[in-house]
N, C-alpha and C. Protein backbone atom coordinates (compact mmCIF):
# COMPACT_ATOMS: atom_id res chain seq x y z
N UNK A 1 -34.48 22.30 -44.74
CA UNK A 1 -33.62 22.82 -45.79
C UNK A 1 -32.34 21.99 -45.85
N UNK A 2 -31.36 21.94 -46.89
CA UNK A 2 -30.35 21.36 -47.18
C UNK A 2 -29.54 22.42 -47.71
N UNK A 3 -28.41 22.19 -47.25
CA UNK A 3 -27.41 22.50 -48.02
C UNK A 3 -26.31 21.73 -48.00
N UNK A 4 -24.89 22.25 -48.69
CA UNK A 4 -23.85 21.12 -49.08
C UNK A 4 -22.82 21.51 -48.28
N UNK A 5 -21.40 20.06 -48.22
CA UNK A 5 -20.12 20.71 -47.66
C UNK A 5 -19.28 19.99 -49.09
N UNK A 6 -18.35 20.58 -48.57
CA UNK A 6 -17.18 19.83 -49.05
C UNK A 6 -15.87 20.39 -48.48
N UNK A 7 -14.52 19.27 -48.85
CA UNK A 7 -13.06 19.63 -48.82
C UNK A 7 -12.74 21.24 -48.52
N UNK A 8 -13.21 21.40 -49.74
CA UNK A 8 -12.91 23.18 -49.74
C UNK A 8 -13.40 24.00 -48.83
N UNK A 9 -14.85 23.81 -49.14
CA UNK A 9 -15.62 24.67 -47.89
C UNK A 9 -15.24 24.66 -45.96
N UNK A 10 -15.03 22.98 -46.20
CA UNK A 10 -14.37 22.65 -44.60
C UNK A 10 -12.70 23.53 -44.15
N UNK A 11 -12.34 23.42 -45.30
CA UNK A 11 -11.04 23.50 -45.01
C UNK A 11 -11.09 25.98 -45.00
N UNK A 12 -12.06 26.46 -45.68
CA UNK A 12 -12.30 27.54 -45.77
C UNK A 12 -12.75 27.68 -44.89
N UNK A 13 -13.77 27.37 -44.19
CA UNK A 13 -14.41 27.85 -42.70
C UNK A 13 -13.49 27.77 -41.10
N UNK A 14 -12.38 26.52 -41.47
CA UNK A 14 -11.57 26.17 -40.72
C UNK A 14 -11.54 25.42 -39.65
N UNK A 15 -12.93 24.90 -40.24
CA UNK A 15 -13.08 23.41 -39.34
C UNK A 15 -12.14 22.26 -39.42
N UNK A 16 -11.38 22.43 -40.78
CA UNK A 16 -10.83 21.12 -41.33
C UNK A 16 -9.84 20.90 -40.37
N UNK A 17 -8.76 21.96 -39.71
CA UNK A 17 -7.88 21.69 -39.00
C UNK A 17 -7.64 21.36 -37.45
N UNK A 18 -9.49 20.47 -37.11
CA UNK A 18 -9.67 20.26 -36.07
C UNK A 18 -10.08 19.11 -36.25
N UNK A 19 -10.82 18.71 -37.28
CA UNK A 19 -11.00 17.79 -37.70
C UNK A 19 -10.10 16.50 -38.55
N UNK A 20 -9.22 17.23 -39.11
CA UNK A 20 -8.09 16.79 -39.80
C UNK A 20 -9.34 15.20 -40.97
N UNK A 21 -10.41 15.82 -41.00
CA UNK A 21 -11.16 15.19 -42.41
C UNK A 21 -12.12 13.97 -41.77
N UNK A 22 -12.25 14.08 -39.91
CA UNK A 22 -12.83 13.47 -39.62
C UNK A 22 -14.20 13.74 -39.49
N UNK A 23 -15.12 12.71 -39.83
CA UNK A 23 -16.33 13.08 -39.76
C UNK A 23 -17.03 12.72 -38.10
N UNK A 24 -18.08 13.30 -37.52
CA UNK A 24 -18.60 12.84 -36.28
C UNK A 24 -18.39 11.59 -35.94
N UNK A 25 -18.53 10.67 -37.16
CA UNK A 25 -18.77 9.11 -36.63
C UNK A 25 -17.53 8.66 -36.93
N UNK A 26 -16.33 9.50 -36.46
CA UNK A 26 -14.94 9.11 -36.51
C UNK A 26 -14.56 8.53 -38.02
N UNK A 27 -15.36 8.38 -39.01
CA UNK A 27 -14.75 8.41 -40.49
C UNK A 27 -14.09 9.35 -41.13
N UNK A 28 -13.47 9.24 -42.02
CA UNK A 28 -12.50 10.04 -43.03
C UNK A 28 -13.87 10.90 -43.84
N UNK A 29 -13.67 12.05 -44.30
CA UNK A 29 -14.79 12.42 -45.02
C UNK A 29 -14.56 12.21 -46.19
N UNK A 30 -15.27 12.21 -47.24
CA UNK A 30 -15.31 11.78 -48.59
C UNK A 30 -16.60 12.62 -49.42
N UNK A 31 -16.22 13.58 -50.17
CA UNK A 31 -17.77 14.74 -50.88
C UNK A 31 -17.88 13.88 -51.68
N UNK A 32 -16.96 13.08 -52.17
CA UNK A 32 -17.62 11.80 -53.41
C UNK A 32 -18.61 10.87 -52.52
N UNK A 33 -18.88 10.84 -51.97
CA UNK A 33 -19.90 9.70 -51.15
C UNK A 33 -21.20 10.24 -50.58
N UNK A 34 -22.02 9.31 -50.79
CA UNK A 34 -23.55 9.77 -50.51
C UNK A 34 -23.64 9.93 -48.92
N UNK A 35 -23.40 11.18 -48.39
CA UNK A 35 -23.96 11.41 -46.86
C UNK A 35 -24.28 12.49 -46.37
N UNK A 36 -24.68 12.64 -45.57
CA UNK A 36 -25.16 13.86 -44.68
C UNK A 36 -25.24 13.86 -43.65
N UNK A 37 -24.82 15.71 -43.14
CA UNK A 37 -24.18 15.73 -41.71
C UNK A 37 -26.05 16.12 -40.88
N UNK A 38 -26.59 15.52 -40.02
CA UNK A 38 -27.75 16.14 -39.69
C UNK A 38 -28.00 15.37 -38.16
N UNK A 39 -28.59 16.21 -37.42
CA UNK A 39 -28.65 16.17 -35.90
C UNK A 39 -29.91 14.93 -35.16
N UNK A 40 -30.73 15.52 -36.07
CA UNK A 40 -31.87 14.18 -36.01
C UNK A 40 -32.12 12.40 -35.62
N UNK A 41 -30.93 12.15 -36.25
CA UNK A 41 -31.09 10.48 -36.74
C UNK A 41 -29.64 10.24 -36.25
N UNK A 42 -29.68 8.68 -35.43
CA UNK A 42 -27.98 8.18 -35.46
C UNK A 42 -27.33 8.11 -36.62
N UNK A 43 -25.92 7.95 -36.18
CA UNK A 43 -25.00 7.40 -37.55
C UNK A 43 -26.01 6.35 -38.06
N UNK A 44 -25.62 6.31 -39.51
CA UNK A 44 -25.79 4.68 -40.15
C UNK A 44 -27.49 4.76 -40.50
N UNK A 45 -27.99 5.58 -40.13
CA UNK A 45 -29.18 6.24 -40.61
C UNK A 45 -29.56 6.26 -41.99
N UNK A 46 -30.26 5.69 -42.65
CA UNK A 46 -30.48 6.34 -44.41
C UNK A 46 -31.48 6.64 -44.66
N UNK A 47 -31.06 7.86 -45.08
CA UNK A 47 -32.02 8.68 -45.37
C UNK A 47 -32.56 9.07 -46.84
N UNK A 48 -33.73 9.31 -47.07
CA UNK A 48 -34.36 9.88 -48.79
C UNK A 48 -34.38 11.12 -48.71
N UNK A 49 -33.35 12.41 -49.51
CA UNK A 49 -34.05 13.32 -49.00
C UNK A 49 -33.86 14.32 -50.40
N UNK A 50 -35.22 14.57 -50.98
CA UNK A 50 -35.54 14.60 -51.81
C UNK A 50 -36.28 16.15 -52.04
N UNK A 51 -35.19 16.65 -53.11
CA UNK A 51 -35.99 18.33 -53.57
C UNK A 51 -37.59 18.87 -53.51
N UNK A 52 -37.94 19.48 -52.92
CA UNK A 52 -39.20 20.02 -52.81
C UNK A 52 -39.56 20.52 -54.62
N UNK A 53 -38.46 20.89 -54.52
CA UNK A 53 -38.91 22.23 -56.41
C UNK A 53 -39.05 21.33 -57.96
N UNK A 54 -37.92 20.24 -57.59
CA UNK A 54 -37.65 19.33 -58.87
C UNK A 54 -37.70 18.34 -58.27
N UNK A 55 -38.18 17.46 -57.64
CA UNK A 55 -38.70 16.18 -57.18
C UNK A 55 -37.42 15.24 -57.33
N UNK A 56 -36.38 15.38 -57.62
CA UNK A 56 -34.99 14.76 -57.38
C UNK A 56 -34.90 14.14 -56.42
N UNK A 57 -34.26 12.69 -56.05
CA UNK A 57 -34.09 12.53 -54.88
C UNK A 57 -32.50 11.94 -54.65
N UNK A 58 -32.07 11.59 -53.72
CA UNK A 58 -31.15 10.93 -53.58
C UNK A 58 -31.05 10.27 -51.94
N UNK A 59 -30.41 9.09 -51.70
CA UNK A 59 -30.32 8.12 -51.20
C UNK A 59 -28.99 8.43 -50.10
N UNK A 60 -28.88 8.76 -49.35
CA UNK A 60 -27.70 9.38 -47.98
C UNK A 60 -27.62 8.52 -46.68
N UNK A 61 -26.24 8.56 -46.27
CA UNK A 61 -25.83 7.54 -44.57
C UNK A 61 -25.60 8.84 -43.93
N UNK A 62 -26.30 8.83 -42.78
CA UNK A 62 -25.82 10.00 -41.58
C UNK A 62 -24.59 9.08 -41.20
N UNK A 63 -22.99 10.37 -41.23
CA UNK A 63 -22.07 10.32 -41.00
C UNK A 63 -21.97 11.36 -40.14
N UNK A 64 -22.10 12.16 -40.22
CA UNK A 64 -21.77 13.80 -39.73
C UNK A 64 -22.81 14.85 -38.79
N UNK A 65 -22.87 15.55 -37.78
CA UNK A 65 -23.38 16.30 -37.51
C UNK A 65 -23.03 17.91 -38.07
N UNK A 66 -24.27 18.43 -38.52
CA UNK A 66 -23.88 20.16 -38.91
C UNK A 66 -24.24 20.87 -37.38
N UNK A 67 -23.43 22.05 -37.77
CA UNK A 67 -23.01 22.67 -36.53
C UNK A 67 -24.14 22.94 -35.95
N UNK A 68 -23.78 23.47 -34.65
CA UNK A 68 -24.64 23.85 -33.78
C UNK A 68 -25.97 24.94 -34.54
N UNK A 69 -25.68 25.41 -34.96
CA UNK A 69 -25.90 26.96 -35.23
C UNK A 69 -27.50 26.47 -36.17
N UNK A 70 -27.44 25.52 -37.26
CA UNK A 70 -28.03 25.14 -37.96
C UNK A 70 -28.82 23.76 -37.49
N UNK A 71 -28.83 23.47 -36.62
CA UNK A 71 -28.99 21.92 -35.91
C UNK A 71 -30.84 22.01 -36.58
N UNK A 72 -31.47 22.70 -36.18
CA UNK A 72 -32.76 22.37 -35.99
C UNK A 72 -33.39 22.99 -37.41
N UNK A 73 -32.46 23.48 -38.31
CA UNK A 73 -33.32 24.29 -39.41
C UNK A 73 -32.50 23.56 -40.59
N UNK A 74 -31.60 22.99 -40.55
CA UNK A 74 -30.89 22.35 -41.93
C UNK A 74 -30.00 20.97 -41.72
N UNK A 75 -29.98 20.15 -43.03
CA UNK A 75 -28.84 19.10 -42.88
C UNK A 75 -27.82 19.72 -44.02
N UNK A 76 -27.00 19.12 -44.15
CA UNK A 76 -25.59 19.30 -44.97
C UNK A 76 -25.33 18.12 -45.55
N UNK A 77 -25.12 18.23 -47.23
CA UNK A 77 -25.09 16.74 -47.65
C UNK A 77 -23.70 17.00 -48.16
N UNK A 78 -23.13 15.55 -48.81
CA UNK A 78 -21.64 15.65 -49.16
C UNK A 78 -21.82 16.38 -50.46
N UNK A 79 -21.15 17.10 -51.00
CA UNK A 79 -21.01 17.66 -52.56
C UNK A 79 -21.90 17.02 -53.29
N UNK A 80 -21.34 15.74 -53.54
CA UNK A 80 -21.71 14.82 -54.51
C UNK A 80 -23.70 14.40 -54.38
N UNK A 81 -23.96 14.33 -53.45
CA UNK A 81 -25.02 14.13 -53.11
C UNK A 81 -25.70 15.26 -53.32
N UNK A 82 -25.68 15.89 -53.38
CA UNK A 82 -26.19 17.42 -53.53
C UNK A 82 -26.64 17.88 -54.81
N UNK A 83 -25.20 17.79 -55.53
CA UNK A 83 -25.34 17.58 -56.93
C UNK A 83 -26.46 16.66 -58.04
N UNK A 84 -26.70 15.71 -57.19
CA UNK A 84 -27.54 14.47 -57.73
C UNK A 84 -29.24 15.35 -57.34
N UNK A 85 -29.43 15.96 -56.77
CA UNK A 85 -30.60 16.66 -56.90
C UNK A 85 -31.21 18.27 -57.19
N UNK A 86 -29.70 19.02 -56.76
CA UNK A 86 -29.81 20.52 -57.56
C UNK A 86 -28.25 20.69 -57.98
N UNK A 87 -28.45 22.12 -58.54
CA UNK A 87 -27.44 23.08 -58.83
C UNK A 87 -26.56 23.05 -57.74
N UNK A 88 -25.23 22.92 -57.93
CA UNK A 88 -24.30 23.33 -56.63
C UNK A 88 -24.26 24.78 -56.29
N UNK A 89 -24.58 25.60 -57.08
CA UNK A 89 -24.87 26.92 -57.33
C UNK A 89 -26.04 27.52 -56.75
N UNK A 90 -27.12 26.64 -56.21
CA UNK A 90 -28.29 26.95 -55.26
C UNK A 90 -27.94 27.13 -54.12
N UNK A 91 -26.69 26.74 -53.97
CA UNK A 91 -26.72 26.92 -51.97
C UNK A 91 -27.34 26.15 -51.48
N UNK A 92 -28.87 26.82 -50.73
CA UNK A 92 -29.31 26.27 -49.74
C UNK A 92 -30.96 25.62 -50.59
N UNK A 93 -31.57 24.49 -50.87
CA UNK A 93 -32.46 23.76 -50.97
C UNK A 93 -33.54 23.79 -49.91
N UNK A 94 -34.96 23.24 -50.42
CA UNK A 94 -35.94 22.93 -49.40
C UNK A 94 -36.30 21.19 -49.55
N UNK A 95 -36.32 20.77 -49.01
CA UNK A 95 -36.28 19.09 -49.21
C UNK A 95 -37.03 18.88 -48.06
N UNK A 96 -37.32 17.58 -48.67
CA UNK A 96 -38.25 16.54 -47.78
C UNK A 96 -37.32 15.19 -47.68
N UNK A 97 -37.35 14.43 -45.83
CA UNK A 97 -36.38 13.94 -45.41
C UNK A 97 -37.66 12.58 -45.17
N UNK A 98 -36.66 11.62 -45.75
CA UNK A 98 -37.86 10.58 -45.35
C UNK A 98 -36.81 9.37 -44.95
N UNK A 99 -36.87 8.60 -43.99
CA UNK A 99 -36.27 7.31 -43.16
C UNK A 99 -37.01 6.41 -43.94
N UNK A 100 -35.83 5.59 -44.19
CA UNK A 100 -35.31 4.57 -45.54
C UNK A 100 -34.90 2.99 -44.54
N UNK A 101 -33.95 3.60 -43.41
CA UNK A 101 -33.76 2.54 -42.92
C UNK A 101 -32.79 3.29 -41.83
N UNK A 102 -33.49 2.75 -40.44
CA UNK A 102 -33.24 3.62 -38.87
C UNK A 102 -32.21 3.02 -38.11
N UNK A 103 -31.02 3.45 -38.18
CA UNK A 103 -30.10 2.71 -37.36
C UNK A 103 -29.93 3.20 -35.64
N UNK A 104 -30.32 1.77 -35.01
CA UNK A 104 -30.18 1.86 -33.60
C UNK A 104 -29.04 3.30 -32.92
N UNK A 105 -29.64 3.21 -31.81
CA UNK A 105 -28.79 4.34 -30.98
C UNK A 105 -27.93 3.26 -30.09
N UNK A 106 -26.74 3.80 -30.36
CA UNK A 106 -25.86 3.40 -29.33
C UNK A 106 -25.94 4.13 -27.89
């Protein structure tokens, strides 16, 4: 499954003020930019991960890990990325995750 973050949502849950907008892989976050937070794959990871319902896809860099809580049942894409394959208004998606191009483990 997928679902989205953004600015708002981070800063509403109250992660933002621990993070101060950093993402796992020590980047600035950005919901305008194609990525997703997911436990699976190193940073620098790209991933296809593409709507089960409307065959949409879009093109994502693992930047981010989603929390603990969700590790093994969902990724989290940036706003923007999200948008490019459903409703922001769906919440939570069923998608298919396909490796595009596997970046080494440090």
């Amino acid at each position: 499954y997928a679902s989205w973050y953004s600015i708002a949502s981070l800063k509403k849950e109250g992660t933002w003020k621990y993070s101060k907008g950093r993402m796992a892989n020590n980047e600035f976050f950005d919901e305008n930019n194609y990525t997703v937070a997911i436990w699976d794959y190193p940073f620098g990871t790209i991933l296809k991960v593409t709507n089960i319902k409307n065959g949409l896809s879009v093109k994502v860099k693992v930047t981010d890990r989603i929390g603990k809580r969700f590790a093994k049942t969902r990724c989290d894409l940036s706003k923007r990325a999200f948008a490019q394959i459903a409703d922001l208004q769906s919440g939570i998606i069923q998608v298919k995750i396909k490796v595009i191009k596997l970046a080494r483990r440090e």
